[in-house]
Every structure is written in C-alpha cells, then in structure tokens.
Protein backbone atom coordinates (compact mmCIF):
# COMPACT_ATOMS: atom_id res chain seq x y z
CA UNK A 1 89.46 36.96 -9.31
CA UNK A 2 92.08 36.86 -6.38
CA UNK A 3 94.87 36.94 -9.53
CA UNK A 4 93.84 40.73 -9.90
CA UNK A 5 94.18 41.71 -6.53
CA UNK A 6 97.74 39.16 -5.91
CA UNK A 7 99.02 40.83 -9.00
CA UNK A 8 97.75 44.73 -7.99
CA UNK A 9 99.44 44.39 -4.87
CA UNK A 10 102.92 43.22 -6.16
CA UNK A 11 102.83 45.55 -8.74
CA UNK A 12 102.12 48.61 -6.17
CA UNK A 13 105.25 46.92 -4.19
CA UNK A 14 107.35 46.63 -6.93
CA UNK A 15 106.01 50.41 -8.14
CA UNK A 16 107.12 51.58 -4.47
CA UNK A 17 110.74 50.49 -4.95
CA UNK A 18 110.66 51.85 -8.18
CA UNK A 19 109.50 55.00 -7.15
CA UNK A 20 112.64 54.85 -4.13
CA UNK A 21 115.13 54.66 -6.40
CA UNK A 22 114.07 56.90 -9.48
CA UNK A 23 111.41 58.64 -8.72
CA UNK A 24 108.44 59.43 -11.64
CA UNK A 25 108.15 55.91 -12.91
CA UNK A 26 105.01 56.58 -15.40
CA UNK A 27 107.60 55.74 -18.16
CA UNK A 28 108.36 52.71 -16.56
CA UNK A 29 104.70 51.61 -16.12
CA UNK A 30 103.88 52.21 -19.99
CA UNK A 31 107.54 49.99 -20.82
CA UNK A 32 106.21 46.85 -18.52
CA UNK A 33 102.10 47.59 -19.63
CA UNK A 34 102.85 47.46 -23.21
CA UNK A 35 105.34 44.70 -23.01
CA UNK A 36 102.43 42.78 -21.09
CA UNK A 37 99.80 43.45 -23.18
CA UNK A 38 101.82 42.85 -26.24
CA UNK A 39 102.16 39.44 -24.84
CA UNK A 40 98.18 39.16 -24.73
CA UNK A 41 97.76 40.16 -27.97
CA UNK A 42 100.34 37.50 -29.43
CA UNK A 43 98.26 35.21 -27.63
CA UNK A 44 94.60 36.52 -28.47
CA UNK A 45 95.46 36.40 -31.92
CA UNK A 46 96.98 32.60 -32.01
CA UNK A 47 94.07 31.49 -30.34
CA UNK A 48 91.43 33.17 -32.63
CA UNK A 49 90.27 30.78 -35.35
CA UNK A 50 90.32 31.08 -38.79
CA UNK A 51 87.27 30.27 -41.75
CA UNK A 52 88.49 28.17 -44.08
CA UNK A 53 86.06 28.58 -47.07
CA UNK A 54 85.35 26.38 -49.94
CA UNK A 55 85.62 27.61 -54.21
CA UNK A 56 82.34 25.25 -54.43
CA UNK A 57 79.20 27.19 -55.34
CA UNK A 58 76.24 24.24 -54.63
CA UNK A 59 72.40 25.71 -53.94
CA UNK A 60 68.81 25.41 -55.45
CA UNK A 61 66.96 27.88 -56.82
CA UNK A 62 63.06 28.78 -55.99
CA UNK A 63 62.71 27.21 -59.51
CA UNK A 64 63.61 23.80 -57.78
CA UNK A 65 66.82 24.28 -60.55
CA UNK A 66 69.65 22.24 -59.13
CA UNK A 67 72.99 24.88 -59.71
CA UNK A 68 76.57 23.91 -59.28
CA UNK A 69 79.64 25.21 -59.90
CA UNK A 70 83.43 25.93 -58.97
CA UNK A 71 84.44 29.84 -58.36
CA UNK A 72 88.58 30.51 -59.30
CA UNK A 73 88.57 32.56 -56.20
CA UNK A 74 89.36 30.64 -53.61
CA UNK A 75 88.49 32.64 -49.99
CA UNK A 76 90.75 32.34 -47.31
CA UNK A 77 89.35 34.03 -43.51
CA UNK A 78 91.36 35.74 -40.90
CA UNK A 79 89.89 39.09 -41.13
CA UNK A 80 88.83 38.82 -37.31
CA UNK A 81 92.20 37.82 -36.46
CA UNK A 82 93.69 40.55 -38.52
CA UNK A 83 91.51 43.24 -36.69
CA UNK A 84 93.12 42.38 -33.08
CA UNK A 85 95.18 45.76 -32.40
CA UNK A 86 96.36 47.62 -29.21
CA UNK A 87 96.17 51.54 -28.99
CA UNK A 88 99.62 52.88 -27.32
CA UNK A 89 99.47 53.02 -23.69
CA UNK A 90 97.50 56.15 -22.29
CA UNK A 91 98.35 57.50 -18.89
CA UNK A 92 95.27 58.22 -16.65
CA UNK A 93 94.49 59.44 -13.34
CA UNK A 94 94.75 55.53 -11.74
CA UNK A 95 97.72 55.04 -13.65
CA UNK A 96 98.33 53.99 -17.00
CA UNK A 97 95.93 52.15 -19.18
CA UNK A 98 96.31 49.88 -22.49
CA UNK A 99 93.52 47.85 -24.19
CA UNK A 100 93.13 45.26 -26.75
CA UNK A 101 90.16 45.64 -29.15
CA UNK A 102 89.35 44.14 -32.56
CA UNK A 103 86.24 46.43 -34.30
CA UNK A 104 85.22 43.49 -36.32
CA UNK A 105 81.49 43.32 -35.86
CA UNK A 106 81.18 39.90 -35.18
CA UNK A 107 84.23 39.13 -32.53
CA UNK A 108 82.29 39.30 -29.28
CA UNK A 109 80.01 36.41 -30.62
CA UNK A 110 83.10 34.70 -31.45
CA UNK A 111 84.42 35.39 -28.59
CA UNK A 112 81.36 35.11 -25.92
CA UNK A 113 79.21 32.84 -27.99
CA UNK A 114 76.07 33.43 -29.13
CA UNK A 115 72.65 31.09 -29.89
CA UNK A 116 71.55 30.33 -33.18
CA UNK A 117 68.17 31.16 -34.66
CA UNK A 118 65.91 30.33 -37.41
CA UNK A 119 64.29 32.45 -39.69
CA UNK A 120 61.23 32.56 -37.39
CA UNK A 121 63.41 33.84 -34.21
CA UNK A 122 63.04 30.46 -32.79
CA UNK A 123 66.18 29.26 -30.73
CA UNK A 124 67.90 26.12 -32.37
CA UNK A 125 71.19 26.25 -29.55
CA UNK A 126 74.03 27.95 -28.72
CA UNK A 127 77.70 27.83 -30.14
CA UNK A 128 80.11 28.31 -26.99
CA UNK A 129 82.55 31.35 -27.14
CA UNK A 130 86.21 30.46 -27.84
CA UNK A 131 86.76 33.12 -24.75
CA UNK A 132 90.52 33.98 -26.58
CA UNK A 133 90.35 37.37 -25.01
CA UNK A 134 90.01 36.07 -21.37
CA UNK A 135 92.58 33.74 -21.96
CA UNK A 136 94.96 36.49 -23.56
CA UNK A 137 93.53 38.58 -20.26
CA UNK A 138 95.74 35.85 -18.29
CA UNK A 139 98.77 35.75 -20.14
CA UNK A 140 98.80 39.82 -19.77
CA UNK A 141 98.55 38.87 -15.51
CA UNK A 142 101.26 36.45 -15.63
CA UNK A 143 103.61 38.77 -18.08
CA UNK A 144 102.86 41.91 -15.94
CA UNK A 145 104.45 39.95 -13.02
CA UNK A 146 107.72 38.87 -14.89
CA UNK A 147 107.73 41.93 -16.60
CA UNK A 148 107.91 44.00 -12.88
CA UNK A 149 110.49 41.99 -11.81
CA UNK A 150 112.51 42.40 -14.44
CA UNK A 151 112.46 45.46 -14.97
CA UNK A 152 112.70 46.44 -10.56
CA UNK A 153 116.07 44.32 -11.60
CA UNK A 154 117.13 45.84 -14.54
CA UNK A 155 116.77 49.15 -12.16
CA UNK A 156 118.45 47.71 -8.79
CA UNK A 157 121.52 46.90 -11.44
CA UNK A 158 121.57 50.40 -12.96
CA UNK A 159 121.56 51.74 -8.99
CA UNK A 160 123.96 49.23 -7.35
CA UNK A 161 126.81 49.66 -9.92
C-alpha cells in the first residue's frame, strides 16, 4: 500500500512544522486522529448492511406436520452496525493510536466473508466479505490528509497574526 507510506510521510512533514511552531503537538495528533477516524467510522457504519427479518413463522416438523403462522413481533437487524465504536485516542511510544472495533461475534465474517457448510462439514461456497472496514480504512487515509492540512493552517494563522 504506497497510500500508507505517501500519507506517513506528509504527515511526519506536516508534524515537523507543527512541532516548529508549537512545540509538543501530541494534542494536536489525537485532534486530527480522532477527527479521521471519526470519519471512518461514519463510513464503516453506512456501509454495513442491515437484516431485514420477516413476522412469518413457516417450517415442518419431524412429524411431517406442516406449521404456519404470523409472530406480532416484527424483528428489525442492525445490531452489528450498532456495535461499531472507537475507544478515545491512546498515545503510545510511535505516536498516538485510535482503532475501530465492533465485538459482535459475527462481523469479521461479514466483513471478510466466510464459506458456507452443511451439516456434514461439506463446503457448499463462499459468501464474499462486504470489506466495510477496509473501505472505512481509506476514508480515515484521505481524512488524515485534509485533516493535517487544516489544522498546519489553522496553526500558521494563529502564528502569523
């Protein structure tokens, strides 16, 4: 990924004229991280789809007894996109750090895809990933960009007046 290395390297120039004209900039670093990440999470949890679940109860029992039947509760998903959180920004010895995680149980298989099995544990396919954390993992490159600049601008403006 040349993206990570294009986008390290401008933020360790923009962090260098940072660091010229006010010195420890760690508070800086978690302002633009978590206004980055944010953006990645916005996006991570518009792309993550939704169940939509039917109030129709329809099955056969081992008796071969046809059953049928409408429920009044009617369930609506989302609990996977509901679970997509950040933790607040930690500072480490690189730098500062900041994650997105969802502890739902089944998100990676969402996310990654997984194959699909009969009872016997033989393979029928594979369902393909919906991959909405790599593509939030882009929109948190691109915003940590604009977010640099703005803020190397916001500080050039405090300095030059």
């Amino acid at each position: 990924m040349s993206n990570v290395s294009d986008n390290a390297a401008a933020a360790n120039r923009f962090r260098d004229e940072l660091k010229a004209m006010c010195g420890d900039i760690s508070q800086i670093d978690k302002k633009v991280l978590t206004a980055a990440v944010n953006q990645g999470l916005t996006d991570v949890k518009k792309n993550t789809p939704i169940g939509h679940y039917s109030n129709v109860v329809d099955f056969d029992t081992y008796e071969g007894k046809h059953v049928h039947f409408e429920t009044g509760f009617k369930q609506q998903g989302g609990t996977m996109r509901k679970g997509w959180h950040s933790p607040l920004a930690q500072k480490t010895a690189g730098g500062v750090e900041k994650t997105i995680e969802n502890p739902v149980e089944y998100a990676s298989y969402v996310n990654d895809g997984h194959r699909t099995v009969t009872r016997d544990g033989v393979t029928l396919g594979f369902v393909e990933g919906k991959h909405m954390l790599e593509k939030a993992v882009h929109v948190v490159d691109a915003a940590l960009s604009r977010e640099f600049e703005a803020e190397v601008r916001r500080v050039q403006q405090r300095h030059d007046s």
